[in-house]
Protein backbone atom coordinates (compact mmCIF):
# COMPACT_ATOMS: atom_id res chain seq x y z
CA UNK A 1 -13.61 -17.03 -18.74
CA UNK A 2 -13.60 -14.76 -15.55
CA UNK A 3 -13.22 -11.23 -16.27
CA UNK A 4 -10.81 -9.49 -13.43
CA UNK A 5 -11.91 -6.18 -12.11
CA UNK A 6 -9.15 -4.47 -13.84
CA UNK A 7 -10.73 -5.15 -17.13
CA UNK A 8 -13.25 -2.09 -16.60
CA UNK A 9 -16.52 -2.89 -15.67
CA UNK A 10 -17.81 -5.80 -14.69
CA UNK A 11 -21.67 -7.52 -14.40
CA UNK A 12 -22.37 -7.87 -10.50
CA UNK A 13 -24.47 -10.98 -10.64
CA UNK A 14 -23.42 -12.93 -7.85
CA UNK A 15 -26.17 -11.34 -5.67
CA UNK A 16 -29.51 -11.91 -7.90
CA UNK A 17 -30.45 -10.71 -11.59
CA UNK A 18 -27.78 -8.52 -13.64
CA UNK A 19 -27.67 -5.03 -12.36
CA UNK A 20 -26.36 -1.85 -13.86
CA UNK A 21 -22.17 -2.42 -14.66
CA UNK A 22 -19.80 -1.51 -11.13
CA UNK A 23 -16.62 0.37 -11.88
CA UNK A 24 -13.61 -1.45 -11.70
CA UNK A 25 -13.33 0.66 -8.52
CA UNK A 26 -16.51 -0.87 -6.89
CA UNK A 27 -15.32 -4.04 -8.05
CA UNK A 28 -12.21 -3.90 -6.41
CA UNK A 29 -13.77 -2.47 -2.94
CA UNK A 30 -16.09 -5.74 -2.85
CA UNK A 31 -13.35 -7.90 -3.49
CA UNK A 32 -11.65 -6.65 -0.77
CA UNK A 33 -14.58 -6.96 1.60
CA UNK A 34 -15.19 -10.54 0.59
CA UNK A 35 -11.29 -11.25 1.37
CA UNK A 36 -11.94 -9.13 4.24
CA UNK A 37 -14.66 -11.45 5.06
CA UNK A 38 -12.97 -14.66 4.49
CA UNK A 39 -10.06 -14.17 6.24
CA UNK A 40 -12.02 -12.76 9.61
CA UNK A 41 -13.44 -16.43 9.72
CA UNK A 42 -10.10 -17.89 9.38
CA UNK A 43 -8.59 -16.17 11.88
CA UNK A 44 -11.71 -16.71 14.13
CA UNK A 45 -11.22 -20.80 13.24
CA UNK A 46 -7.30 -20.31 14.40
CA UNK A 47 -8.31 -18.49 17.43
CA UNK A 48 -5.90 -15.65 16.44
CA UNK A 49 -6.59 -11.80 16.99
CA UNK A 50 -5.66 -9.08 14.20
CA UNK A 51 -7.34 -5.92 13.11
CA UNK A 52 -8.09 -6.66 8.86
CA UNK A 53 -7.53 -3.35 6.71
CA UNK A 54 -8.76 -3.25 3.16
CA UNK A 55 -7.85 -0.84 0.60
CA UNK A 56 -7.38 -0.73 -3.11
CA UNK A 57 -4.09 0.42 -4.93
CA UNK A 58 -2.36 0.49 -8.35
CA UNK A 59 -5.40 -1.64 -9.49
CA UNK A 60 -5.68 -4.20 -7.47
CA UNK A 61 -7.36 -4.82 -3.84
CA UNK A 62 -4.96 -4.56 -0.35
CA UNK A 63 -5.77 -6.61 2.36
CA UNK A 64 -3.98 -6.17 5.54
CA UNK A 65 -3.78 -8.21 8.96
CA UNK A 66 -1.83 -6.70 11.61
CA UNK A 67 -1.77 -6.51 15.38
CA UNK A 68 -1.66 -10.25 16.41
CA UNK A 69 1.15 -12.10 18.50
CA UNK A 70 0.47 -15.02 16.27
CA UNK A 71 0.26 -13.58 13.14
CA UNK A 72 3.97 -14.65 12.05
CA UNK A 73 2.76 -18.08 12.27
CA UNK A 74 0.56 -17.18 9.02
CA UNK A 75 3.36 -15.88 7.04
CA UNK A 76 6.00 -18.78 7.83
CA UNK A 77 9.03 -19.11 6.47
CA UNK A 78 10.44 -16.54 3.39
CA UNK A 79 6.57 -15.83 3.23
CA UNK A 80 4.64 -19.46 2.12
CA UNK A 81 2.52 -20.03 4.01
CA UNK A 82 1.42 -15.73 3.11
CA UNK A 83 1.47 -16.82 -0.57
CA UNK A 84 -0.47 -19.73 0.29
CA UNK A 85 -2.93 -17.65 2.20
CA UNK A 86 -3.29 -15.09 -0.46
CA UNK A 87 -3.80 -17.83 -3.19
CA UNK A 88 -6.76 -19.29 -1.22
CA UNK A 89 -8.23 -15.58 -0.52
CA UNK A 90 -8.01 -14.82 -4.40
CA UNK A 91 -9.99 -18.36 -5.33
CA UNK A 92 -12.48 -17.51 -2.44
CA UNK A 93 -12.75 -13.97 -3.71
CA UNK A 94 -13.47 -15.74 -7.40
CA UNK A 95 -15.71 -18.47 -5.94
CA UNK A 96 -18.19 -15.65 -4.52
CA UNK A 97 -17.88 -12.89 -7.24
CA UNK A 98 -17.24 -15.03 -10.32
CA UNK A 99 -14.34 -12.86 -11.28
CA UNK A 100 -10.54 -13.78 -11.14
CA UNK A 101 -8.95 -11.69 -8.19
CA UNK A 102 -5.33 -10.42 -8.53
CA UNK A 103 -5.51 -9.08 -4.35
CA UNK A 104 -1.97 -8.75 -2.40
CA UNK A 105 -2.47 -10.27 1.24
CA UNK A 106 0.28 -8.49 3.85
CA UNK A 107 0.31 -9.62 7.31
CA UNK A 108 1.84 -8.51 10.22
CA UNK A 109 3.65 -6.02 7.70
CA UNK A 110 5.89 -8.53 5.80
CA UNK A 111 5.27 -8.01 2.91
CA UNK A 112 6.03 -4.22 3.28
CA UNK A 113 9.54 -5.43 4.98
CA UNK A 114 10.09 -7.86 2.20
CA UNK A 115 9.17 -4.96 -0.50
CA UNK A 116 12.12 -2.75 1.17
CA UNK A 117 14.78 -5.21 1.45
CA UNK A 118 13.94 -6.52 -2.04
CA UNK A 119 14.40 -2.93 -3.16
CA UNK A 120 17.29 -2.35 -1.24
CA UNK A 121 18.79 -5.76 -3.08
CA UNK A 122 17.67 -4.46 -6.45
CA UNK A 123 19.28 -0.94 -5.99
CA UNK A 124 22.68 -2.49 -5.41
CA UNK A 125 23.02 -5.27 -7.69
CA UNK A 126 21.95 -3.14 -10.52
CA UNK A 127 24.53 -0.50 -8.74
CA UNK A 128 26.98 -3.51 -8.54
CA UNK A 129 26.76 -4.36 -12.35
CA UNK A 130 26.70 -1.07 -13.72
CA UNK A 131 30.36 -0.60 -11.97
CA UNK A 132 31.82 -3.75 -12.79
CA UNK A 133 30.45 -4.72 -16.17
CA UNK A 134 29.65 -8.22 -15.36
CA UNK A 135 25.87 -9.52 -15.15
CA UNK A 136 24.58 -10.98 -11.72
CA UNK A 137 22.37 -13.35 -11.12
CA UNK A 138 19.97 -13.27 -8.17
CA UNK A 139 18.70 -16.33 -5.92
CA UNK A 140 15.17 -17.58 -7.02
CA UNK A 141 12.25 -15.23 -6.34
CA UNK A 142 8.78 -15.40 -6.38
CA UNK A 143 6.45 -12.82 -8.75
CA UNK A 144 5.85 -10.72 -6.38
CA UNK A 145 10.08 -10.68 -5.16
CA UNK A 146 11.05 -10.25 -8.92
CA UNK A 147 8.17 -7.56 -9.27
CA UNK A 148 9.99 -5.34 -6.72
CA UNK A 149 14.09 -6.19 -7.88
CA UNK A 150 12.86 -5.31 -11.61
CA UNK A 151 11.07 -1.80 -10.58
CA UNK A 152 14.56 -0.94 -8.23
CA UNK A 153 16.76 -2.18 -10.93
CA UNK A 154 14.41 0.25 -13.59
CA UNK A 155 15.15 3.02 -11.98
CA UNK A 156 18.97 2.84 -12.27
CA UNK A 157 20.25 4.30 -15.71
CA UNK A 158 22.38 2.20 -17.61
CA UNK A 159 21.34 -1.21 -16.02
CA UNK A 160 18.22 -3.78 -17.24
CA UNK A 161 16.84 -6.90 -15.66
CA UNK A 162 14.84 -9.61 -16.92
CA UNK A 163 13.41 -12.90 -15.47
CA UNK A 164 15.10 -16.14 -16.48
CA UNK A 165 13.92 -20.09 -15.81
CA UNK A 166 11.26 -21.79 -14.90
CA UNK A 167 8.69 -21.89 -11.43
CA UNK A 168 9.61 -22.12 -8.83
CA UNK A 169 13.74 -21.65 -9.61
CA UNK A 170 12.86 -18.28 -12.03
CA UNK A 171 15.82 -15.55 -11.46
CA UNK A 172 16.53 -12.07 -11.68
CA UNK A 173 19.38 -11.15 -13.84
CA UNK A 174 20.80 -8.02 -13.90
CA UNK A 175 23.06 -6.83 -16.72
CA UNK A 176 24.37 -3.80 -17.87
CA UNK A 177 23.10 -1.95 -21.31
CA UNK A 178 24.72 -1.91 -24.20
C-alpha cells in the first residue's frame, strides 16, 4: 500500500535505486513540484495563462493557480470541476512518486473565498444553536466544506458538530452540548 508523505519518511525510488529516506518535508516539496508540473502542461493544453505557486502547510502540499481570465472556467460551478482537478493532480502526483498524495489545489483563490464564507456559515449556525437550543442541519458539503464548518463550529463554547449521511448528501449538524 502507498505510504503518504505524512507518514514520516518515505523511500524516494521513483528516480533509480533506493536512496537515503527524504523527510516528510522533502516529500511534500516534490509532490508539489510534480503537481506543479502537471498542471503547467494542462494549462499549456487549454491554452490558459496563470502563474502556479507551490507551498506546503499543516502537512500537506499547496498548489496555487492564479492570475488567469479563464481560470474560473477550471473551478466551475460550487467548485467541481476544482475537486475534479485536484483528484486527478493527487493520482498524477501518486502515479510518479508511488505515494498517495493528500495536496489541496486553489485556483483563482476559491478555495480561500469558499474557506471564509464556510467559516463565516459555521460561526453563526453554531452561534444560532447555542441561542436557541435547537440543532441545525446544514446543506450537503463536501470534505473539504465540512472540514472548515467543523473547525468554526469548534471554536464556539458550548456548541459541537458532527458529520451525518452518506457521499455525496453527508451534512453538518450542529447541536448544542449537554
Amino acid at each position: 500500500m502507498p505510504q503518504t508523505a505524512q507518514d514520516g519518511t518515505t523511500e524516494d525510488t521513483a528516480s533509480g535505486p533506493p536512496k537515503a529516506a527524504t523527510t516528510a518535508e522533502d516529500q511534500l516539496v516534490r509532490e508539489g513540484d510534480i503537481a506543479g508540473d502537471y498542471l503547467e502542461r494542462l494549462l499549456d493544453v487549454l491554452d490558459f495563462d496563470g502563474d502556479i505557486d507551490l507551498d506546503v502547510e499543516a502537512g500537506r502540499a499547496i498548489v496555487s493557480i492564479d492570475g488567469g481570465e479563464d481560470l474560473n472556467k477550471l473551478v466551475g460551478d460550487r467548485g467541481a470541476v476544482l475537486e475534479a482537478l485536484q483528484e486527478l493532480t493527487r493520482l498524477a502526483v501518486q502515479q510518479e512518486s508511488g505515494n498517495r498524495s493528500r495536496l489541496m489545489l486553489d485556483i483563482a483563490g476559491w478555495r480561500q473565498g469558499r474557506r471564509d464564507e464556510l467559516t463565516e456559515i459555521g460561526t453563526r449556525t453554531a452561534k444560532e444553536v447555542l441561542e436557541s437550543g435547537e440543532s441545525a442541519r446544514l446543506r450537503p458539503m463536501t470534505p473539504f466544506e465540512r472540514k472548515v464548518v467543523h473547525d468554526a463550529v469548534a471554536r464556539v463554547k458550548g456548541v459541537s458538530s458532527e458529520s451525518e449521511g452518506e457521499e455525496p448528501r453527508r451534512q453538518v449538524v450542529v447541536f448544542r452540548n449537554g
